[in-house]
C-alpha atoms as a PDB file:
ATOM      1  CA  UNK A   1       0.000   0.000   0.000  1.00  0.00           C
ATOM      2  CA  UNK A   2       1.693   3.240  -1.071  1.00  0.00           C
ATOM      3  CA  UNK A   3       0.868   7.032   0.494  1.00  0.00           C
ATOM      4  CA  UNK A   4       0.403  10.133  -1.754  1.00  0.00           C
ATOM      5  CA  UNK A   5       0.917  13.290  -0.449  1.00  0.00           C
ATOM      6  CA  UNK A   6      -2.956  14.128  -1.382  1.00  0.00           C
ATOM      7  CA  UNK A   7      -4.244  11.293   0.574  1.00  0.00           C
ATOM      8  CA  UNK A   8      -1.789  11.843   3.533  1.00  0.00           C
ATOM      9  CA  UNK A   9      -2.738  15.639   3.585  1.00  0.00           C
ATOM     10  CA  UNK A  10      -6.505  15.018   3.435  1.00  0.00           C
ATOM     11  CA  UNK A  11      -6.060  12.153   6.278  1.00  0.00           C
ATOM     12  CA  UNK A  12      -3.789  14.923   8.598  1.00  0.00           C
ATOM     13  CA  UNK A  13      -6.850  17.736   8.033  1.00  0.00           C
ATOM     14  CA  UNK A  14      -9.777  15.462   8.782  1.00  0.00           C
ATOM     15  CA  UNK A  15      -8.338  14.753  11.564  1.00  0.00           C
ATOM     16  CA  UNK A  16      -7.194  18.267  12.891  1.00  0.00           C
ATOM     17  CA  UNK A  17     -10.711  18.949  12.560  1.00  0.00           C
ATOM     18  CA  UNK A  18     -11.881  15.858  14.050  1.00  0.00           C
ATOM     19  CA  UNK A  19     -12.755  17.393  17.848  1.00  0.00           C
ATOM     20  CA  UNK A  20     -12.746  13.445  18.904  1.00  0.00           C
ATOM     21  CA  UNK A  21      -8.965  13.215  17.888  1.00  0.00           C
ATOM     22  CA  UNK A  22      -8.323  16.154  19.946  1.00  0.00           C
ATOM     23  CA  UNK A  23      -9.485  14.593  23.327  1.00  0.00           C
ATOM     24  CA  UNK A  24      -7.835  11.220  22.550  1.00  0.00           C
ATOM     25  CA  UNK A  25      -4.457  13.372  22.099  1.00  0.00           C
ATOM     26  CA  UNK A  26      -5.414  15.152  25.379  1.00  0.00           C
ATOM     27  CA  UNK A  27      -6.104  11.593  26.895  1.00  0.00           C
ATOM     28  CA  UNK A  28      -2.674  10.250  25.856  1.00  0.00           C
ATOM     29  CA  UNK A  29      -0.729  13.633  26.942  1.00  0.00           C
ATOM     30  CA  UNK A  30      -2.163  13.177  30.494  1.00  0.00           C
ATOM     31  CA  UNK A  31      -1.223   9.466  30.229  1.00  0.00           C
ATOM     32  CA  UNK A  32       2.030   9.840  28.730  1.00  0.00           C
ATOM     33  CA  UNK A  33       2.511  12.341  31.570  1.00  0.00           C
ATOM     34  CA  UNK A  34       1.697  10.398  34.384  1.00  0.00           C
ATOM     35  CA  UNK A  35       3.468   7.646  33.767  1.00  0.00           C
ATOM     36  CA  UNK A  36       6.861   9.472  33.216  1.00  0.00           C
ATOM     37  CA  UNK A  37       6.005  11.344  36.584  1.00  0.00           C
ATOM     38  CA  UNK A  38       5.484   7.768  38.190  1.00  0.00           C
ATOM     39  CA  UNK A  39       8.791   6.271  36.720  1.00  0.00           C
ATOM     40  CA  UNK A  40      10.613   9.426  38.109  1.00  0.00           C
ATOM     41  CA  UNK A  41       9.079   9.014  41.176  1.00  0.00           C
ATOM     42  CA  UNK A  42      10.050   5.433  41.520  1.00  0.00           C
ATOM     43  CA  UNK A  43      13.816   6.335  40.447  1.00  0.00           C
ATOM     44  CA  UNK A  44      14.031   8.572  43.362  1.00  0.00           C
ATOM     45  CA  UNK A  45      12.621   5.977  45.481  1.00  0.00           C
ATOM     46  CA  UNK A  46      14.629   3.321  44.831  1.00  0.00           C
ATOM     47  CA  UNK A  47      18.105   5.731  44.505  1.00  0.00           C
ATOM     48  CA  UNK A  48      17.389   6.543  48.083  1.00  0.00           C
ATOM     49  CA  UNK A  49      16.674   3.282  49.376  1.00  0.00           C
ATOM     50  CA  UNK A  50      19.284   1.865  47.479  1.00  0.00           C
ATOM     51  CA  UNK A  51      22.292   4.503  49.274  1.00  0.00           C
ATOM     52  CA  UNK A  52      20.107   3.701  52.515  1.00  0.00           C
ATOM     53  CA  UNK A  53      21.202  -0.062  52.440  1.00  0.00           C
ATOM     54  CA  UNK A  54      24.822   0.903  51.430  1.00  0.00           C
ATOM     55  CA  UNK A  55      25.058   3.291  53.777  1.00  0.00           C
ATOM     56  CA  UNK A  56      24.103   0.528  56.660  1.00  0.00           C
ATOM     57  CA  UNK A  57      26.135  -1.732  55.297  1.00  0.00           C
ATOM     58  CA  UNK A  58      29.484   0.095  55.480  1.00  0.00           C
ATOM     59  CA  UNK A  59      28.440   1.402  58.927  1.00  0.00           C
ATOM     60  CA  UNK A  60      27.656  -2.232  59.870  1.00  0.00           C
ATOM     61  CA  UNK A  61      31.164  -2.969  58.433  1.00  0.00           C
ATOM     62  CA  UNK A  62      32.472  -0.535  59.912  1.00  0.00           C
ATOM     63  CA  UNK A  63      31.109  -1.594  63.458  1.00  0.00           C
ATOM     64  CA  UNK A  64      32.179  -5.183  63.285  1.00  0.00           C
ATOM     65  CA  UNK A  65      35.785  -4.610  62.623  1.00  0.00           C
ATOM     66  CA  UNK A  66      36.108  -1.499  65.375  1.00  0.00           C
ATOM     67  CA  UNK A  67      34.451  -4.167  67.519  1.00  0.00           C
ATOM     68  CA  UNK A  68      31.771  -1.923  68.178  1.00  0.00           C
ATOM     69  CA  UNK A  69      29.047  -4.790  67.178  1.00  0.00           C
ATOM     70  CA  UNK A  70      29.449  -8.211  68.099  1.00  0.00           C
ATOM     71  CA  UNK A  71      29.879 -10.499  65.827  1.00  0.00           C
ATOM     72  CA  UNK A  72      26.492 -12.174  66.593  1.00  0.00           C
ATOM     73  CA  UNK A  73      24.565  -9.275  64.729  1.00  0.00           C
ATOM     74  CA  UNK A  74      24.868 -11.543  61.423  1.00  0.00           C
ATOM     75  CA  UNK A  75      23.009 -14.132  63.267  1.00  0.00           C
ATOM     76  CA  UNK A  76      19.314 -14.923  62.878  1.00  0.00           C
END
């Protein structure tokens, strides 16, 4: 199937004036929006949690060979 230019130009003007493709493009901006909001979100989320953990682990290190925890903390 080729695409003239007439055929692509009458397609792109229907549906500019098409008011239903307008609120579908509306629907996906909002959508489109969200969900890069929600993956940035979740980026800082896990960044912090993830220099949380190191951060307890090298003062847990840290601990164990100053002798300041006993060596039972590894113990269930």
């Amino acid at each position: 199937m080729r695409f003239s230019l007439p055929i692509v130009k009458n397609f792109l003007v229907r549906f500019y004036r098409d008011e239903g493709g307008q609120a579908v493009l509306e629907y996906v901006l909002v959508l489109s929006g969200t969900l890069v909001g929600a993956g940035m979100l979740a980026r800082g989320i896990l960044s912090a949690l993830d220099s949380g953990v190191l951060k307890l682990g090298g003062q847990l290190e840290k601990d164990l060979r100053t002798g300041r925890a006993p060596l039972s903390v590894y113990q269930n």
